[in-house]
PDB file of N, CA and C in Angstrom:
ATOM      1  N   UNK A   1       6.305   0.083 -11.025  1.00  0.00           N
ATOM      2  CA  UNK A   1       4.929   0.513 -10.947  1.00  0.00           C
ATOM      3  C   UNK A   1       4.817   1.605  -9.875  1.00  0.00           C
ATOM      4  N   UNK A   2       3.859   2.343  -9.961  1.00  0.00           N
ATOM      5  CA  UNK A   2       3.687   3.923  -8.984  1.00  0.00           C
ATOM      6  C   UNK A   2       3.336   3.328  -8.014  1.00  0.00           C
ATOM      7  N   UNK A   3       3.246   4.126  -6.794  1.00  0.00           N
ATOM      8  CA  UNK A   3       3.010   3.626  -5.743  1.00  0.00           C
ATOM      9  C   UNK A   3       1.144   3.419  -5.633  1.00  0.00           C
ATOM     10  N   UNK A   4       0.567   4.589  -6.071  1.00  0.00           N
ATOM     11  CA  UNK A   4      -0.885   5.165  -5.942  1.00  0.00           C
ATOM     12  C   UNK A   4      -1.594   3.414  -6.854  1.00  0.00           C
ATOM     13  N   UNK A   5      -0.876   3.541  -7.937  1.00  0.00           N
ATOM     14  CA  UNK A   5      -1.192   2.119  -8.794  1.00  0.00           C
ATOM     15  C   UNK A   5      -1.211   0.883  -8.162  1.00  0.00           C
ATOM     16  N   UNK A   6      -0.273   0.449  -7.390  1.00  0.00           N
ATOM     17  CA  UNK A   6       0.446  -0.493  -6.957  1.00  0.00           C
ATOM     18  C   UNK A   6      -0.529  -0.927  -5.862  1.00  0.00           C
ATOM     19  N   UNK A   7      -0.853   0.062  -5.040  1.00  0.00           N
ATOM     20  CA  UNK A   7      -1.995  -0.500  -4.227  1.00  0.00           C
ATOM     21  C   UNK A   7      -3.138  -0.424  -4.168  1.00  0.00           C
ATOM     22  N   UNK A   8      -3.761   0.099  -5.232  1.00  0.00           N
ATOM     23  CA  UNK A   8      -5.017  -0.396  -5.798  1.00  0.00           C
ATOM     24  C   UNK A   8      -5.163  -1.643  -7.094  1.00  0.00           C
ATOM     25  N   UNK A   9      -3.778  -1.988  -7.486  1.00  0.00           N
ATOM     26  CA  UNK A   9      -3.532  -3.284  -7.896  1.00  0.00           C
ATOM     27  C   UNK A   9      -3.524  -4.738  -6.991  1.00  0.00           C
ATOM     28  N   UNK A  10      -2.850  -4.429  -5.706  1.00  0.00           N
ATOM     29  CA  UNK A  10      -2.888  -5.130  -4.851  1.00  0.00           C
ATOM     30  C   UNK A  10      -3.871  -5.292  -3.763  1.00  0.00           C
ATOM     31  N   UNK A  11      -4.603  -4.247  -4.386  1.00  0.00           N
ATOM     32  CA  UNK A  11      -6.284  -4.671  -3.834  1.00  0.00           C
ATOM     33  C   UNK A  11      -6.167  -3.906  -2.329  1.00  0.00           C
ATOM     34  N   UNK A  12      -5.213  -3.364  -1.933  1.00  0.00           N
ATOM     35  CA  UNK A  12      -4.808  -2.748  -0.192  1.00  0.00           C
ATOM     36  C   UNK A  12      -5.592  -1.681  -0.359  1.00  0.00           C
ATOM     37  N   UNK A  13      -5.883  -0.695  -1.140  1.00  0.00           N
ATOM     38  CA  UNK A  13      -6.824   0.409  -1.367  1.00  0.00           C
ATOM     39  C   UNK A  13      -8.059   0.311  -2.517  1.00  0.00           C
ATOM     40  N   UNK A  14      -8.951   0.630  -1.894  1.00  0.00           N
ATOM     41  CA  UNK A  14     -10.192   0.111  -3.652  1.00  0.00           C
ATOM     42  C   UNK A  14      -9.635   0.754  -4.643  1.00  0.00           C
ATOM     43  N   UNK A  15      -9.417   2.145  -4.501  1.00  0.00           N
ATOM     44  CA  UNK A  15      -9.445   3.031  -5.368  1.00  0.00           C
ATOM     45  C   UNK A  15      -7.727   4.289  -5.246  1.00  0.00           C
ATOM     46  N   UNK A  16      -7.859   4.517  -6.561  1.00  0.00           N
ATOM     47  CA  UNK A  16      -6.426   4.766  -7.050  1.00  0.00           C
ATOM     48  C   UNK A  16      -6.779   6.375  -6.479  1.00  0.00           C
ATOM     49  N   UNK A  17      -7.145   6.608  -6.717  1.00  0.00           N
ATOM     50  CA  UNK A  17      -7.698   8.266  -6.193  1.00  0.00           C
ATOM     51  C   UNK A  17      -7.332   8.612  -4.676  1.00  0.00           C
ATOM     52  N   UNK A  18      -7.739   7.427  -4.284  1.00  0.00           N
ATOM     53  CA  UNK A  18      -7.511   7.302  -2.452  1.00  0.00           C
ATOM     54  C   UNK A  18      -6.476   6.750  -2.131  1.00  0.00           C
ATOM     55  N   UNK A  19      -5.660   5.710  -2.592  1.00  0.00           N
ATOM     56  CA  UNK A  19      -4.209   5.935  -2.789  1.00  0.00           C
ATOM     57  C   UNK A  19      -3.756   7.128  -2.882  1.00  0.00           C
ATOM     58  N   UNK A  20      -3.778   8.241  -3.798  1.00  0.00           N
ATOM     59  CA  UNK A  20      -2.866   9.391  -4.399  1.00  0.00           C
ATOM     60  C   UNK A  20      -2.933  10.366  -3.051  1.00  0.00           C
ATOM     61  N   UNK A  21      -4.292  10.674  -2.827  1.00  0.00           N
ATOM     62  CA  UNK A  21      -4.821  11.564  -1.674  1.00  0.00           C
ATOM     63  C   UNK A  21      -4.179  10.952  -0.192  1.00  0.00           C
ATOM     64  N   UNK A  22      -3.396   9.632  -0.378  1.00  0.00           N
ATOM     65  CA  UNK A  22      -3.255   9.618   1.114  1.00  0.00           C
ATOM     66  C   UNK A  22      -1.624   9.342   1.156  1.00  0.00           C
ATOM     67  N   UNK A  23      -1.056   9.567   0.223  1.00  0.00           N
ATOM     68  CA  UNK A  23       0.499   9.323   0.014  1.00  0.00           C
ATOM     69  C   UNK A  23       0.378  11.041  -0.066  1.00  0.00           C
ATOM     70  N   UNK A  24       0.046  11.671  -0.570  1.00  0.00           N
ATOM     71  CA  UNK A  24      -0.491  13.031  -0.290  1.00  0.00           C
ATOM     72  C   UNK A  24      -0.313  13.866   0.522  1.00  0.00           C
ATOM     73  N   UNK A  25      -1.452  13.335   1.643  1.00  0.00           N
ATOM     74  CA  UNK A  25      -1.627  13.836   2.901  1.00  0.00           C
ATOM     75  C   UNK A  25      -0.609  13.194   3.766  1.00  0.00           C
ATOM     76  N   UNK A  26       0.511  11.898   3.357  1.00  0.00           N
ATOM     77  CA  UNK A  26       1.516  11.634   4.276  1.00  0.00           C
ATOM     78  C   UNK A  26       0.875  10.163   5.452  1.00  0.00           C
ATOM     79  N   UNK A  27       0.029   9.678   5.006  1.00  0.00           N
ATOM     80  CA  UNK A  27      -0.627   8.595   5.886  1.00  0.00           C
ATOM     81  C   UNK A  27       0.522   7.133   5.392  1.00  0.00           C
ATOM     82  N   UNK A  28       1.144   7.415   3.692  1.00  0.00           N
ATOM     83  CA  UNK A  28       1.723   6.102   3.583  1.00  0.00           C
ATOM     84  C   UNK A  28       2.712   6.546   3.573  1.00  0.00           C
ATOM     85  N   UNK A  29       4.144   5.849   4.081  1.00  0.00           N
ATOM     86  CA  UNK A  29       5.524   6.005   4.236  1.00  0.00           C
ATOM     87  C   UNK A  29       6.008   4.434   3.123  1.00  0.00           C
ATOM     88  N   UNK A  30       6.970   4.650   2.515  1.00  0.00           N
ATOM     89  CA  UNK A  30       7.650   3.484   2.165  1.00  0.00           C
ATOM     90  C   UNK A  30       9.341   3.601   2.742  1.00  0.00           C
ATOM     91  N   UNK A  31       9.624   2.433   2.755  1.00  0.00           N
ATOM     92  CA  UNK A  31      10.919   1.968   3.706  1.00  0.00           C
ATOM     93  C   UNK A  31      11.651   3.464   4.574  1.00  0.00           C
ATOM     94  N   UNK A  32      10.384   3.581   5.489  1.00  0.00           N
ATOM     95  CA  UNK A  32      10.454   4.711   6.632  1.00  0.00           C
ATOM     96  C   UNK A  32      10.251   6.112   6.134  1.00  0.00           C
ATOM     97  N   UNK A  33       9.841   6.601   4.834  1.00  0.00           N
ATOM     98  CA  UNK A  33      10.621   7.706   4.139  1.00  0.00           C
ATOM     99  C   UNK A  33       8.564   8.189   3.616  1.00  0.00           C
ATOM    100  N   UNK A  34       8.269   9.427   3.780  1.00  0.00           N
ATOM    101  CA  UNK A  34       7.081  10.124   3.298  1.00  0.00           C
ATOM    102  C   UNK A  34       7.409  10.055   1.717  1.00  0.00           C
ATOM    103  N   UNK A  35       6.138   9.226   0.971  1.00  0.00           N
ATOM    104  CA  UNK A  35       5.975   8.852   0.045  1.00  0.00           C
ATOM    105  C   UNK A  35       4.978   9.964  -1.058  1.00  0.00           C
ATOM    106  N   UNK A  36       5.567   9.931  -2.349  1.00  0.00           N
ATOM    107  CA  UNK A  36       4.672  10.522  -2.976  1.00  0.00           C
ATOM    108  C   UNK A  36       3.611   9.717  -4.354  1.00  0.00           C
ATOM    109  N   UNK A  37       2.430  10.181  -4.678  1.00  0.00           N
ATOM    110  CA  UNK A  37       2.044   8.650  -5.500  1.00  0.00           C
ATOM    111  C   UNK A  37       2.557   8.351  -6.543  1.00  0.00           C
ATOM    112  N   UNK A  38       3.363   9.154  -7.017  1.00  0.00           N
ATOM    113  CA  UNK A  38       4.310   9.103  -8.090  1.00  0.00           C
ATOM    114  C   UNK A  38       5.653   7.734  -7.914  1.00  0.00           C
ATOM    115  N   UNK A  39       5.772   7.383  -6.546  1.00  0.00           N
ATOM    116  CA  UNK A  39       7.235   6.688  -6.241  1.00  0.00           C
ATOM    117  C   UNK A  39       7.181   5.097  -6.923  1.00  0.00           C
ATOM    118  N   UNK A  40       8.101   5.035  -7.508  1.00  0.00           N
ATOM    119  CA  UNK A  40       8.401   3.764  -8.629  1.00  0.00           C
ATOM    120  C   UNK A  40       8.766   3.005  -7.271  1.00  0.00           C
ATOM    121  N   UNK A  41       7.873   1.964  -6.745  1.00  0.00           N
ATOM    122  CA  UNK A  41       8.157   0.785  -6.428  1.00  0.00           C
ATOM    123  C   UNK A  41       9.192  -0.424  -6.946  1.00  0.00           C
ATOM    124  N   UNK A  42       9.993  -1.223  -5.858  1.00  0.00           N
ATOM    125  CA  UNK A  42      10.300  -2.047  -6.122  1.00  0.00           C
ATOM    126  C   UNK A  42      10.460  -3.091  -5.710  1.00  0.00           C
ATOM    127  N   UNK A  43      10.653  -4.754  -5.506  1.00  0.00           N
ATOM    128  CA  UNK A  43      10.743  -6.037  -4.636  1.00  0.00           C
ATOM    129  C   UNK A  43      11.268  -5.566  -3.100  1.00  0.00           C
ATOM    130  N   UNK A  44      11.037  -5.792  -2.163  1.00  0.00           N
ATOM    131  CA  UNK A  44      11.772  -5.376  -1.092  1.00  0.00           C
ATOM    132  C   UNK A  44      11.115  -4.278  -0.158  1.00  0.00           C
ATOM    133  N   UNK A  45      10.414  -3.461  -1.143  1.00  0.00           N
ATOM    134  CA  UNK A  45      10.275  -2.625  -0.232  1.00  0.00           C
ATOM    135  C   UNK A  45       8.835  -2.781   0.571  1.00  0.00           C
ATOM    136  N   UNK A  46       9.389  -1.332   1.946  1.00  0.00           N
ATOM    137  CA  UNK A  46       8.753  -1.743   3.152  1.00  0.00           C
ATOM    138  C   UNK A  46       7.473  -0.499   2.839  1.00  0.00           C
ATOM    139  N   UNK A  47       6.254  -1.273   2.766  1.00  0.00           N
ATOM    140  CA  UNK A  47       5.073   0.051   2.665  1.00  0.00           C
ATOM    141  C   UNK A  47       4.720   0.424   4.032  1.00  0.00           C
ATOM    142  N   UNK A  48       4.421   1.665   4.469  1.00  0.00           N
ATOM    143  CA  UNK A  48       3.853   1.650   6.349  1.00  0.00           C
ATOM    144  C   UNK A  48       2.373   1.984   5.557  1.00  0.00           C
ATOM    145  N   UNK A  49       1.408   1.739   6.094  1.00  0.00           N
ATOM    146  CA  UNK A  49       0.126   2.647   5.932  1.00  0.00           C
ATOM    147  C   UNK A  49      -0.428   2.993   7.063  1.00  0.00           C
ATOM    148  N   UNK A  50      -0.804   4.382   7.307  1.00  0.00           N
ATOM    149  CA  UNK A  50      -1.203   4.982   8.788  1.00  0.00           C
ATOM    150  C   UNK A  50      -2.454   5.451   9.353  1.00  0.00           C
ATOM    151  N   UNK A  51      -3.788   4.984   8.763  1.00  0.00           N
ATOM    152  CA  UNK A  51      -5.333   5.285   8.107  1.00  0.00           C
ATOM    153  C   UNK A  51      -5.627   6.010   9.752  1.00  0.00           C
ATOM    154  N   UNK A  52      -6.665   6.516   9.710  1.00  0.00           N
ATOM    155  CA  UNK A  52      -7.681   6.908  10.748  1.00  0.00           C
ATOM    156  C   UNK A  52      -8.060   5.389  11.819  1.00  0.00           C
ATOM    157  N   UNK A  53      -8.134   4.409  10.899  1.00  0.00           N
ATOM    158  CA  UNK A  53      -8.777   3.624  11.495  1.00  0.00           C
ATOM    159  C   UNK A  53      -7.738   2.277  11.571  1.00  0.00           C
ATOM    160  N   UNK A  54      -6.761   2.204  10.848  1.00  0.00           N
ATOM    161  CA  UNK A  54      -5.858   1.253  11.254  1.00  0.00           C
ATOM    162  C   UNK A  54      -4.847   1.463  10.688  1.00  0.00           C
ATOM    163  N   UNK A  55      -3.622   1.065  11.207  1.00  0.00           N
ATOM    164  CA  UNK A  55      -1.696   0.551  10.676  1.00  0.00           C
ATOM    165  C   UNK A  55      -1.731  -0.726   9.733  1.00  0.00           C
ATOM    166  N   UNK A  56      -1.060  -0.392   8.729  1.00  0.00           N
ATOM    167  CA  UNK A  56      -0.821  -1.568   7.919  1.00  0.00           C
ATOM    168  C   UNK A  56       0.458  -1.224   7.501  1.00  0.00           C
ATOM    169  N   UNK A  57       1.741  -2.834   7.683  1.00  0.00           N
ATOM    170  CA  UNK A  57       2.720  -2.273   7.236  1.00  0.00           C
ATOM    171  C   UNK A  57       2.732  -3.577   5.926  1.00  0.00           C
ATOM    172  N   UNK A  58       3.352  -3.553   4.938  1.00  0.00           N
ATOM    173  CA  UNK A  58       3.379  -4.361   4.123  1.00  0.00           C
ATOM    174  C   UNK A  58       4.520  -4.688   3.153  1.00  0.00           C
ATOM    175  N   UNK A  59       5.510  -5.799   3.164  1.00  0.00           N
ATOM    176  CA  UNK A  59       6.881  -5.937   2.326  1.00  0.00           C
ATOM    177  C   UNK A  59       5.998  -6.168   0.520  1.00  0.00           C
ATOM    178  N   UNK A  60       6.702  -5.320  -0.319  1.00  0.00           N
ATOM    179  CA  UNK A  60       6.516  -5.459  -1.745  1.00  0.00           C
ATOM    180  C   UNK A  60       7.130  -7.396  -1.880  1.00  0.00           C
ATOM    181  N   UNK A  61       6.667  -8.228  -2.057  1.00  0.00           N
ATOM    182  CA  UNK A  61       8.045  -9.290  -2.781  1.00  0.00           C
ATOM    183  C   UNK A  61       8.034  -9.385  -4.454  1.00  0.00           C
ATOM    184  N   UNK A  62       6.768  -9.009  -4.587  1.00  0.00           N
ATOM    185  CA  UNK A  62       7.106  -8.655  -6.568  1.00  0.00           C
ATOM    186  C   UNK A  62       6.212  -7.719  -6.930  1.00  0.00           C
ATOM    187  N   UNK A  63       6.678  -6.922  -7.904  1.00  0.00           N
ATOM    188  CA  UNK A  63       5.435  -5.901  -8.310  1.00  0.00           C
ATOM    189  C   UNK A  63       5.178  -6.178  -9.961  1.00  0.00           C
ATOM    190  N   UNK A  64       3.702  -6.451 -10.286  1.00  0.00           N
ATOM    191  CA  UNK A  64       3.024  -6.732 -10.904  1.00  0.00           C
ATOM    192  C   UNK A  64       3.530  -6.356 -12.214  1.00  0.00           C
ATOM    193  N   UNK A  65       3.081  -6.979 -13.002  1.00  0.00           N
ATOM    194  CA  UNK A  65       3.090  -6.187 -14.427  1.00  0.00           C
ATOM    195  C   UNK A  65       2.197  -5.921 -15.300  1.00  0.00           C
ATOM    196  N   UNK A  66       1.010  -6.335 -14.694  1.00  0.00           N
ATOM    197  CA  UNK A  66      -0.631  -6.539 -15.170  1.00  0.00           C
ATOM    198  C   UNK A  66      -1.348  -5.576 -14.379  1.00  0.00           C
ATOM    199  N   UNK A  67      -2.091  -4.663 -14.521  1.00  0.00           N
ATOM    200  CA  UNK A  67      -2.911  -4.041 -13.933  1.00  0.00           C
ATOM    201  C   UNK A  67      -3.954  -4.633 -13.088  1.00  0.00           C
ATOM    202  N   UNK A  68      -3.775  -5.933 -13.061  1.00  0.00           N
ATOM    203  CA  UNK A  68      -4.866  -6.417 -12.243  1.00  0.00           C
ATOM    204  C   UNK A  68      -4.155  -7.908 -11.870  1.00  0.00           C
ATOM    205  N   UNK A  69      -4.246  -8.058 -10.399  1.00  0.00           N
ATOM    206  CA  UNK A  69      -3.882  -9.099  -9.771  1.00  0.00           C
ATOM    207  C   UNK A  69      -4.948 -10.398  -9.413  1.00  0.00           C
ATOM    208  N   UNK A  70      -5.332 -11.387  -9.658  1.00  0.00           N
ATOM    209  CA  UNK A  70      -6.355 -12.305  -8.884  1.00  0.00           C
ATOM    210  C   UNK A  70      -6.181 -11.864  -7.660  1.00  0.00           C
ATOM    211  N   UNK A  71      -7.332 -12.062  -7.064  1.00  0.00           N
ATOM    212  CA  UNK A  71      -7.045 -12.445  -5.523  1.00  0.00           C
ATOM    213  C   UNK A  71      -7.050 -13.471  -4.612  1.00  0.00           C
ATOM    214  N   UNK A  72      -6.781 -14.937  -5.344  1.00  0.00           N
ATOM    215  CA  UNK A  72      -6.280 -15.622  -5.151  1.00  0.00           C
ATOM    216  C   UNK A  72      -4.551 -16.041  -5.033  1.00  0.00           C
ATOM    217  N   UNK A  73      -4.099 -14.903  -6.420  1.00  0.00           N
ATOM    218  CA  UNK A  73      -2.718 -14.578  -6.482  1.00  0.00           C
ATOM    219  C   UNK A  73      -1.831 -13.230  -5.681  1.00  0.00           C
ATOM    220  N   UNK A  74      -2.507 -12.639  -4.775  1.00  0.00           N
ATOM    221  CA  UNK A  74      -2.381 -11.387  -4.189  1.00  0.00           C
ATOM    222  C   UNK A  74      -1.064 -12.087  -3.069  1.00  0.00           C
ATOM    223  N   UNK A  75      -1.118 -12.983  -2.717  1.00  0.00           N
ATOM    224  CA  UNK A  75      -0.242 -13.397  -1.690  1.00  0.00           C
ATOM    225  C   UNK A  75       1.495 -13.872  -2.541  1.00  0.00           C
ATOM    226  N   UNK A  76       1.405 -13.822  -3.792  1.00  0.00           N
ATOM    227  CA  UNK A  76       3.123 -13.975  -4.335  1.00  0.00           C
ATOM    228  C   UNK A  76       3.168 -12.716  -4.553  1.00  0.00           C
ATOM    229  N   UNK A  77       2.625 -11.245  -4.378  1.00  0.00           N
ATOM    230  CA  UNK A  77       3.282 -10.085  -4.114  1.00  0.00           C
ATOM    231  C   UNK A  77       3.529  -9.144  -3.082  1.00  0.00           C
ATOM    232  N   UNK A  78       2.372  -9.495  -1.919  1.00  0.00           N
ATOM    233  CA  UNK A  78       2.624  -8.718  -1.103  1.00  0.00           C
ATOM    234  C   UNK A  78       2.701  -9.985   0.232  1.00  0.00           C
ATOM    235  N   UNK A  79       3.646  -9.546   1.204  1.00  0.00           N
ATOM    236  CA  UNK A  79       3.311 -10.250   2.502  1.00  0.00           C
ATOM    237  C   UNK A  79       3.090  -8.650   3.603  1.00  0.00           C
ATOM    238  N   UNK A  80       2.166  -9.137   4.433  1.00  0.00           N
ATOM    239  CA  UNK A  80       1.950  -8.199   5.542  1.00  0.00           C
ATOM    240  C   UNK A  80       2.410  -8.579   6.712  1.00  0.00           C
ATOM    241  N   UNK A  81       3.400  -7.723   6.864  1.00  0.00           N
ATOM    242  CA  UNK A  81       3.821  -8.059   7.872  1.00  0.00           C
ATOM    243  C   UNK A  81       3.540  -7.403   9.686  1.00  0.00           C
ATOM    244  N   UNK A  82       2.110  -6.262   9.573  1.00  0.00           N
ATOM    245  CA  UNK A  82       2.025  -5.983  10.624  1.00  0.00           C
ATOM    246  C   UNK A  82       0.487  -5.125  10.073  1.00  0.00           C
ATOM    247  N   UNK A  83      -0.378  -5.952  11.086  1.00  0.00           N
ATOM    248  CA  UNK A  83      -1.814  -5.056  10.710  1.00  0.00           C
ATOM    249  C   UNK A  83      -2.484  -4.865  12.218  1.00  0.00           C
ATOM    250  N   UNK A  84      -2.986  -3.310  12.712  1.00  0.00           N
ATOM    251  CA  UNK A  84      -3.431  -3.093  14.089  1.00  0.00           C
ATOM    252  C   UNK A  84      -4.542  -2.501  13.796  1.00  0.00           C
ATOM    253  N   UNK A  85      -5.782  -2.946  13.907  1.00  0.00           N
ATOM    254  CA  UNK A  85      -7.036  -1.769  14.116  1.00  0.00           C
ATOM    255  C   UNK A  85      -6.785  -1.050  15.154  1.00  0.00           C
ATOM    256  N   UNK A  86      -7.531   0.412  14.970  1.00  0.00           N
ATOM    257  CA  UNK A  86      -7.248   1.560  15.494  1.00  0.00           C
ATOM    258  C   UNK A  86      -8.692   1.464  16.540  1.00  0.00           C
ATOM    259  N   UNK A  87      -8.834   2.085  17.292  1.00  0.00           N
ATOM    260  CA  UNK A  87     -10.326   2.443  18.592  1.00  0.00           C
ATOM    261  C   UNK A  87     -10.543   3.523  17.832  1.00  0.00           C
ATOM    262  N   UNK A  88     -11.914   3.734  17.492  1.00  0.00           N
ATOM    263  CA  UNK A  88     -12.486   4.822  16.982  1.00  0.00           C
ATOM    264  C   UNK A  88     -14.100   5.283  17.778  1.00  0.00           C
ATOM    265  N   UNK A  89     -13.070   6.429  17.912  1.00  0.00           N
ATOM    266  CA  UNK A  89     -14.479   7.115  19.245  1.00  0.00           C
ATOM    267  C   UNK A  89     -15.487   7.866  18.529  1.00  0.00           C
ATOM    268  N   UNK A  90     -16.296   7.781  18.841  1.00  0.00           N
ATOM    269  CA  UNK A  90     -17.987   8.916  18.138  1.00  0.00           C
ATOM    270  C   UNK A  90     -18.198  10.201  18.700  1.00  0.00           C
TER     271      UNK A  90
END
């Protein structure tokens, strides 16, 4: 599954658009490496996400095959393994 897909499947981004635009602009890295939204995901791998407003890093452990995940079931594909809100000044 694409990357841009993958995390608006997994519910980490609302929208697939804002996925694409931020693998894009270079905010998401997968297993250390600048990602494009095109990149075929697979089990294992390490997502970084780098937002304005917070770090999220997140291990793939299965990727979907349904376009749509419960979110009750969101936790047998992704584990997070590191989330920091950011200070945001006015």
């Amino acid at each position: 599954m694409r990357l841009d897909k993958f995390l608006k499947t997994a519910q980490i981004i609302k929208r697939r658009t804002v996925a694409n635009e931020a693998a894009d602009e270079g905010f998401i890295k997968v297993n250390g490496r600048d990602s494009k939204p095109a990149l075929q995901l697979k089990s294992g791998d390490i997502i970084e996400i780098d937002m304005w407003n917070y770090y999220k890093k997140i291990e793939v452990i299965m990727v979907p095959e349904k376009n749509t995940i419960p979110k009750k079931d969101i936790d047998k594909y992704i584990r997070v393994l590191e989330y920091k809100a950011k200070d945001i000044e006015f």
